[in-house]
N, C-alpha and C. Protein backbone atom coordinates (compact mmCIF):
# COMPACT_ATOMS: atom_id res chain seq x y z
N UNK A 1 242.39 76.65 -207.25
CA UNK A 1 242.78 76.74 -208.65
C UNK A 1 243.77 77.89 -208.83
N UNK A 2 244.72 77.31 -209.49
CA UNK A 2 245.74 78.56 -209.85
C UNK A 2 245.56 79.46 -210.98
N UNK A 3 246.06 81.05 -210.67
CA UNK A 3 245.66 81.86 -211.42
C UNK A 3 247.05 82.51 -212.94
N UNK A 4 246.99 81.39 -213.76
CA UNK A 4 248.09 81.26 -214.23
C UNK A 4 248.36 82.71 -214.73
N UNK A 5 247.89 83.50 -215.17
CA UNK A 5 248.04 85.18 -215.44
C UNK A 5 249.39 85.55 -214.07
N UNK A 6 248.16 85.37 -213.55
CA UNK A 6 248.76 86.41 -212.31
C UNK A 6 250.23 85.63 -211.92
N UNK A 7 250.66 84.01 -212.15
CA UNK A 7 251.77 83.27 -211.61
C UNK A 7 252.69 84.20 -212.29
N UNK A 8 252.35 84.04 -213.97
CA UNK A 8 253.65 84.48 -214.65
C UNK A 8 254.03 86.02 -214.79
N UNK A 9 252.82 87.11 -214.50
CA UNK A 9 253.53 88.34 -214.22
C UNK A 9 254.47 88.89 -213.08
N UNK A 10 253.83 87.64 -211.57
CA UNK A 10 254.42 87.98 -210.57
C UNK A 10 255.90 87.54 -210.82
N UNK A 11 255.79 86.37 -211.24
CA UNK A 11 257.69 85.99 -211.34
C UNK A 11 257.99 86.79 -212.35
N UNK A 12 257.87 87.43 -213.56
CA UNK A 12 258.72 87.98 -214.66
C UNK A 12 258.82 89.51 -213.66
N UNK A 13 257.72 89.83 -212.90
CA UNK A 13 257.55 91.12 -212.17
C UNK A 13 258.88 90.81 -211.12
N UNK A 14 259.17 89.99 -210.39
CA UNK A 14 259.71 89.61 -209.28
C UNK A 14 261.71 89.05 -209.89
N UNK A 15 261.44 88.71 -211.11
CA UNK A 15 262.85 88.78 -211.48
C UNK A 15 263.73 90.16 -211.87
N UNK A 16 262.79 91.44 -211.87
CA UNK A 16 263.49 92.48 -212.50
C UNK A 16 264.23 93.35 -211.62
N UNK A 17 264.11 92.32 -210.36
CA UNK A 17 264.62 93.12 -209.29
C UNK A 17 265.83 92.16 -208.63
N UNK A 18 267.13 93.15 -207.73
CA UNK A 18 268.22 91.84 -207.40
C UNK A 18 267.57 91.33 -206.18
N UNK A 19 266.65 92.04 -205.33
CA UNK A 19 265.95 91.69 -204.46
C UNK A 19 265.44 90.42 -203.83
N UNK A 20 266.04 90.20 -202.56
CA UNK A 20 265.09 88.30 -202.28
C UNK A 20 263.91 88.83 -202.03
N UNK A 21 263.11 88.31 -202.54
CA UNK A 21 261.17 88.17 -202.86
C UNK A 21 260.71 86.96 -202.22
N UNK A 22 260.12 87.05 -201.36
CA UNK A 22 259.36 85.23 -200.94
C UNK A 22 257.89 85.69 -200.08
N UNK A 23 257.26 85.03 -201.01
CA UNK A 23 255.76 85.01 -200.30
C UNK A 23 255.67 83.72 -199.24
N UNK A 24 254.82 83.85 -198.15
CA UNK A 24 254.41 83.45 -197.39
C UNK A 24 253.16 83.05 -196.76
N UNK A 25 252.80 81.77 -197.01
CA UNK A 25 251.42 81.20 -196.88
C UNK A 25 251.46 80.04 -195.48
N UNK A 26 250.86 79.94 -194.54
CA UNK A 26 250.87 79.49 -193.27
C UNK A 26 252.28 78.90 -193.34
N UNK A 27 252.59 77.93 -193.22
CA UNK A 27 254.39 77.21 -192.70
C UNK A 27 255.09 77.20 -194.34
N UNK A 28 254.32 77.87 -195.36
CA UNK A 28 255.47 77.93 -196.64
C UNK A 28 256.11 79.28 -196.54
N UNK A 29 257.06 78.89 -197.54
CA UNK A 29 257.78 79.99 -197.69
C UNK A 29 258.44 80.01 -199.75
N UNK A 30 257.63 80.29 -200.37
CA UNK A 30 258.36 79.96 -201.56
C UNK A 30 258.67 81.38 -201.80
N UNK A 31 259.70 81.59 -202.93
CA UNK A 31 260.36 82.58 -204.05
C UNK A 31 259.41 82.91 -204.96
N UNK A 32 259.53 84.05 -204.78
CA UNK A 32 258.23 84.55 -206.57
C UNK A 32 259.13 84.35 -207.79
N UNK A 33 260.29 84.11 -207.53
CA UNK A 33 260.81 84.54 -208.60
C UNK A 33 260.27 82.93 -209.36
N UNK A 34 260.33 82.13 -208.93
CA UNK A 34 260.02 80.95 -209.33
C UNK A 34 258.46 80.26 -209.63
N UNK A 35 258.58 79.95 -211.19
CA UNK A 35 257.08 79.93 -211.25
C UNK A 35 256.41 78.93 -211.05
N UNK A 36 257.76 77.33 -210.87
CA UNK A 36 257.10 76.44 -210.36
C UNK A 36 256.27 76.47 -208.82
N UNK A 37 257.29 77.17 -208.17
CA UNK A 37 256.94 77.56 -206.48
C UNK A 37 255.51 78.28 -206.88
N UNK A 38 255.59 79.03 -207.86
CA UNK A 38 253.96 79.82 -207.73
C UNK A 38 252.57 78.94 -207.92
N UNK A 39 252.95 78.14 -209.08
CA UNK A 39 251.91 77.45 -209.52
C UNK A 39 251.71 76.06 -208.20
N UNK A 40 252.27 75.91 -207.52
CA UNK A 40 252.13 75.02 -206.20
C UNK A 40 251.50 75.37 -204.99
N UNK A 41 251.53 76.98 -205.01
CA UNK A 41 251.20 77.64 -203.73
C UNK A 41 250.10 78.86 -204.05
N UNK A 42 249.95 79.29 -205.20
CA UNK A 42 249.38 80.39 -205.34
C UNK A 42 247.68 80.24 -205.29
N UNK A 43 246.98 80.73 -205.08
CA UNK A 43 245.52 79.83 -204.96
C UNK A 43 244.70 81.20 -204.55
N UNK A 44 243.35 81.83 -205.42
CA UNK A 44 242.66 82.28 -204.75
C UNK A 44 241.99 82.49 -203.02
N UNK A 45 241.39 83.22 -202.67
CA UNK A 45 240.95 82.98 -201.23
C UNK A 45 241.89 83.15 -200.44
N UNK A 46 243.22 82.69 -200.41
CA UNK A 46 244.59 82.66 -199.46
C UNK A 46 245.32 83.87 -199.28
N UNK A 47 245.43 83.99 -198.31
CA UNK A 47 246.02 85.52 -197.90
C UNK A 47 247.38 85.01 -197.74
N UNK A 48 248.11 85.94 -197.89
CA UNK A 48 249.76 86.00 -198.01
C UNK A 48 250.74 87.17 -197.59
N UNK A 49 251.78 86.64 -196.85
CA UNK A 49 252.96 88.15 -196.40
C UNK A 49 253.93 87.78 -197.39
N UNK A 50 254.53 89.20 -198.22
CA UNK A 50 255.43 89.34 -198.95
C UNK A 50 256.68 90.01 -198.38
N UNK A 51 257.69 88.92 -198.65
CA UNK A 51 258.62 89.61 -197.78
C UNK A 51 259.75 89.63 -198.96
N UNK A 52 260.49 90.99 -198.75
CA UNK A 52 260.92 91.59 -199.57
C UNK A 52 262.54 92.51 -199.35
N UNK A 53 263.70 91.70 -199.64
CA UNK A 53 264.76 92.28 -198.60
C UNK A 53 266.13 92.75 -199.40
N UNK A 54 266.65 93.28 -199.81
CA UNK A 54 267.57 93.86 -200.42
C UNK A 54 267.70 95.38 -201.12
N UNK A 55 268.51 95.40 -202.16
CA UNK A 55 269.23 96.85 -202.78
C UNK A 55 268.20 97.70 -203.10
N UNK A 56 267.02 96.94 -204.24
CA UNK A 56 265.88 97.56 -204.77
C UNK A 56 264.66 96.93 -204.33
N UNK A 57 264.80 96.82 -203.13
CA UNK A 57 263.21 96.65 -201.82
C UNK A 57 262.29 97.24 -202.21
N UNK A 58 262.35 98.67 -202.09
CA UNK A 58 261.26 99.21 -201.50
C UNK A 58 260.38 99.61 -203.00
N UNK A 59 261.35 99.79 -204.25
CA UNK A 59 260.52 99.43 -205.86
C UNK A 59 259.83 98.10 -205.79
N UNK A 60 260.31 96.97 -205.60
CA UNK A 60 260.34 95.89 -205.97
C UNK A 60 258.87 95.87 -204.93
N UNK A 61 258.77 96.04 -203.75
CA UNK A 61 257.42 95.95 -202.90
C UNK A 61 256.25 96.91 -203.86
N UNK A 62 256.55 98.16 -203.86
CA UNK A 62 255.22 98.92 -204.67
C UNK A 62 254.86 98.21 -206.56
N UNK A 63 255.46 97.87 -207.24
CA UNK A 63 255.29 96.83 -207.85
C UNK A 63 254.89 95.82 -207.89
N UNK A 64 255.29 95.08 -207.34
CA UNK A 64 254.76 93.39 -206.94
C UNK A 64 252.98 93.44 -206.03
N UNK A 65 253.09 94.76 -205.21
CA UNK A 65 251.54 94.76 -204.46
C UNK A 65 250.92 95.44 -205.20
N UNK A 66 251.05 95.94 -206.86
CA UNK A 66 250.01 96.72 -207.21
C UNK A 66 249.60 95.25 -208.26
N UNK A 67 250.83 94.41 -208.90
CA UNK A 67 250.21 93.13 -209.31
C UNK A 67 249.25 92.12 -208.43
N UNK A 68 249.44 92.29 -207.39
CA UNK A 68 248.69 91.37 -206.62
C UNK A 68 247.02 91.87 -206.67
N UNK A 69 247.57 93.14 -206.47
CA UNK A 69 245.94 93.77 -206.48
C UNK A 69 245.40 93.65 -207.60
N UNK A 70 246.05 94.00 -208.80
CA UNK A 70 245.22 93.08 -210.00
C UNK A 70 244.60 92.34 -210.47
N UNK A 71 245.55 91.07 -209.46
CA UNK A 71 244.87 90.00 -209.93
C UNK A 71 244.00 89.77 -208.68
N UNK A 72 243.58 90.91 -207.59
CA UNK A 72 242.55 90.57 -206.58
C UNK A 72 242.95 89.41 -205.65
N UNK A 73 244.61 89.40 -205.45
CA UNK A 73 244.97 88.40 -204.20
C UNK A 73 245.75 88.90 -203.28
N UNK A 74 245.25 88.77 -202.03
CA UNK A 74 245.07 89.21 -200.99
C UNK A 74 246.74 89.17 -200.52
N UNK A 75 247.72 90.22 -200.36
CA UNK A 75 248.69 90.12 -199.68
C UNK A 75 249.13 91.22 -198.46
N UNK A 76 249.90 90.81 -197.87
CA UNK A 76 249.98 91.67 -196.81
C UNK A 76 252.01 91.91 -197.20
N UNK A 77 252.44 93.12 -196.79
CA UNK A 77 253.28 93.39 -197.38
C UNK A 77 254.55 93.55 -196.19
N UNK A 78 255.64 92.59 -195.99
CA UNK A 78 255.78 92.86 -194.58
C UNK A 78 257.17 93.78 -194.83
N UNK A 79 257.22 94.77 -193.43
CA UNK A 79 257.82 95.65 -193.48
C UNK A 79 259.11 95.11 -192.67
């Protein structure tokens, strides 16, 4: 079940940055910025790598993993 809270802070969280953002769940690869991609993939229980690559990276990572922790879903943050 998707955690619609947590879909739409991560993408409005994930657009404020010029940053490519893409979470990663076994062979997916979607965009946070996108909330259809969220609501397709996002799911309690599922652990996830956030990968995170451009100008404002390293904001855009301490942000986005303190939302995750909010909403209590499990990500791993790749460096």
């Amino acid at each position: 079940m998707s955690n619609n809270a947590a879909i739409v802070e991560l993408s409005q969280t994930a657009n404020k940055y010029r940053s490519s953002i893409v979470l990663q769940t076994e062979n997916k690869y979607i965009d946070v910025k996108s909330i259809l991609g969220l609501f397709t993939t996002l799911v309690g229980g599922h652990s996830y790598e956030l990968h995170v690559h451009g100008p404002d990276a390293d904001e855009a990572k301490k942000e986005l993993a303190s939302v995750f922790a909010k909403h209590n879903l499990n990500v791993t943050i790749v460096e």
